[in-house]
Protein backbone atom coordinates (compact mmCIF):
# COMPACT_ATOMS: atom_id res chain seq x y z
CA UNK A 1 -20.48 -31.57 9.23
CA UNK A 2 -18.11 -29.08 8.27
CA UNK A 3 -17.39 -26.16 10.62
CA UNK A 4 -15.98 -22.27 10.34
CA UNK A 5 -14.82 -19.89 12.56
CA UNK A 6 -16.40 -16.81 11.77
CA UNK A 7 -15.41 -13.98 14.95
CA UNK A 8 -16.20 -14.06 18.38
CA UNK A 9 -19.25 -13.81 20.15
CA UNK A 10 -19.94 -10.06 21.41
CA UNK A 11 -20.92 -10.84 24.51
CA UNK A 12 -19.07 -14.04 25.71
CA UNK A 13 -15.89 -13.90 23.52
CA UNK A 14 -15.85 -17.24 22.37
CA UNK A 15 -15.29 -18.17 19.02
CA UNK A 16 -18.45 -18.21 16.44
CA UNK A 17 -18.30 -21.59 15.08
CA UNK A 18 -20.76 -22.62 12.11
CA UNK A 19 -21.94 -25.91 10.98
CA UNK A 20 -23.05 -26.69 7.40
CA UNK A 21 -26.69 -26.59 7.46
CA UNK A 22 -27.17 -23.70 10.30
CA UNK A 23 -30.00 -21.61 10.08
CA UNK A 24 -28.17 -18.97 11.86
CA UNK A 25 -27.77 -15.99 9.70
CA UNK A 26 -24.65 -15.08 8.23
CA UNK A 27 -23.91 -12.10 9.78
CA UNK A 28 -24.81 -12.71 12.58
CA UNK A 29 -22.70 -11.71 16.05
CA UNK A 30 -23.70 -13.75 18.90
CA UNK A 31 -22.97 -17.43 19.56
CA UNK A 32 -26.47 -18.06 21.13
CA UNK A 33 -29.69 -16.69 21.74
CA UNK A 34 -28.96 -16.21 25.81
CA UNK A 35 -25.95 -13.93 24.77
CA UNK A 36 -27.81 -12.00 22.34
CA UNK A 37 -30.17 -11.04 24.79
CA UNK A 38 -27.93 -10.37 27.99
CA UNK A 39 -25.97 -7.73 25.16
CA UNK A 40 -28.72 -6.10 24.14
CA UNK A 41 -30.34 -5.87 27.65
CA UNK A 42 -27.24 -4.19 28.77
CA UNK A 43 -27.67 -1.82 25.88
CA UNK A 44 -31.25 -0.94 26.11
CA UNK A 45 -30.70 -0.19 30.08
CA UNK A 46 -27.61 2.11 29.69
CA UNK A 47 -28.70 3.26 26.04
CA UNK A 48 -32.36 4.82 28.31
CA UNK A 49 -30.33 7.03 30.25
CA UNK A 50 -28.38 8.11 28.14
CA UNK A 51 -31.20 8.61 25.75
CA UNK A 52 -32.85 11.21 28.59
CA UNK A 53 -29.59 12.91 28.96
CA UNK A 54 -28.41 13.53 25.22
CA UNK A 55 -32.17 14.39 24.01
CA UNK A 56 -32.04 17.67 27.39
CA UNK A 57 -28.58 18.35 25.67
CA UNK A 58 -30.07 18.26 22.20
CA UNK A 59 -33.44 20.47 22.69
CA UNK A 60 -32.84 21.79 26.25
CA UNK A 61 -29.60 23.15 25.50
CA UNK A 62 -29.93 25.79 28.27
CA UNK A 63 -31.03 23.79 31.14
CA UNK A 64 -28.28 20.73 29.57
CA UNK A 65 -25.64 23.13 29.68
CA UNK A 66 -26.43 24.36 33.04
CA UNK A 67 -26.51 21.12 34.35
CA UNK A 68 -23.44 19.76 32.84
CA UNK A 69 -25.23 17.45 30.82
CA UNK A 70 -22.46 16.54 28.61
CA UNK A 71 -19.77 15.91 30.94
CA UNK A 72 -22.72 13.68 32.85
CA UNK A 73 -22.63 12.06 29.35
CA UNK A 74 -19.32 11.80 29.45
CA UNK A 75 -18.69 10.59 32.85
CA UNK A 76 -21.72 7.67 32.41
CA UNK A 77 -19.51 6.17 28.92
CA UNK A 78 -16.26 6.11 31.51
CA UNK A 79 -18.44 4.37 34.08
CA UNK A 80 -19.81 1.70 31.67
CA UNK A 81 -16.91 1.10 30.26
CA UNK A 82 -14.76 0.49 33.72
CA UNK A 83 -18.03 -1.99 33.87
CA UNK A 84 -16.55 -3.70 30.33
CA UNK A 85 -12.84 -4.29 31.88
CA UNK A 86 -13.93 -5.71 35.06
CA UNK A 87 -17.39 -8.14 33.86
CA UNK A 88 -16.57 -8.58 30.15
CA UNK A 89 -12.62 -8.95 30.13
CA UNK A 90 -12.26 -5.44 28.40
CA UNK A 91 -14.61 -6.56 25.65
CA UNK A 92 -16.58 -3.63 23.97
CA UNK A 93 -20.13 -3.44 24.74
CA UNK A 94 -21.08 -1.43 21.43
CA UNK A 95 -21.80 -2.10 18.05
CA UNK A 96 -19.00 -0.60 15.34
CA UNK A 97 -20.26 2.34 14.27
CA UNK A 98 -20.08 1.63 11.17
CA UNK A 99 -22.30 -1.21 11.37
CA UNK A 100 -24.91 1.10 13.26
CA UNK A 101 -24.69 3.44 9.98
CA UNK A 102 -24.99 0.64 7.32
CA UNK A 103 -28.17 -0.44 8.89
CA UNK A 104 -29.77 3.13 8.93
CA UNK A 105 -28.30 5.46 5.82
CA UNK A 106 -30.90 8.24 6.82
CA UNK A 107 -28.54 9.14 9.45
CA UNK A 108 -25.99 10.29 7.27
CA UNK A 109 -28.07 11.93 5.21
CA UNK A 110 -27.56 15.26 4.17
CA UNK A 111 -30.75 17.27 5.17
CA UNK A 112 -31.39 20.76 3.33
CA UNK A 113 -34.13 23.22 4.02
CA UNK A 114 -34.97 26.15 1.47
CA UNK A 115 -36.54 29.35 2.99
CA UNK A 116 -37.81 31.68 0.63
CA UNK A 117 -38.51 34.78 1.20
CA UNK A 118 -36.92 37.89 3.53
């Protein structure tokens, strides 16, 4: 079988080697299904608080802002990514943005809203 090296795994590091004949899709980042999964565990528990946090900041702004939301916002990305250099070897533990926005256009979407009237 021939094999290619296409990137390294996001979670693990190690290089993403294909075989002729895997079923694996193309694009895909992970070497294996365990390192998949331990990434986007890590995700989904950091991404929840976050999520709280940012949505108080969003449509709380008053109570956010007197609570030093953001800078708790701030201060949580500093603290997960000191996590990153000491358990992953300084790997990120995010998707490229830009991969993020490829998969959902909406979010750069230009939204417009007509009032008529006064």
């Amino acid at each position: 079988m021939k094999m290619r090296l296409d990137g390294t795994c996001l979670e693990c590091g190690d290089p993403l080697a294909r075989h002729a004949g895997d079923t694996r899709r193309s694009d895909t980042s992970f070497c294996c299904e365990a390192c998949r999964k331990t990434f986007n565990n890590r995700r989904a528990m950091r991404g929840a608080e976050l999520y709280d946090l940012y949505m108080a900041h969003r449509f709380d702004r008053r109570v956010a802002t007197d609570l030093g939301v953001m800078q708790a916002i701030n201060r949580l990305a500093s603290v997960y990514r000191q996590e990153d250099q000491r358990s992953r070897n300084g790997r990120r533990s995010w998707r490229k943005p830009k991969a993020v926005l490829q998969e959902r256009p909406y979010l750069k979407a230009i939204s417009t809203s007509y009032r008529a009237g006064r």
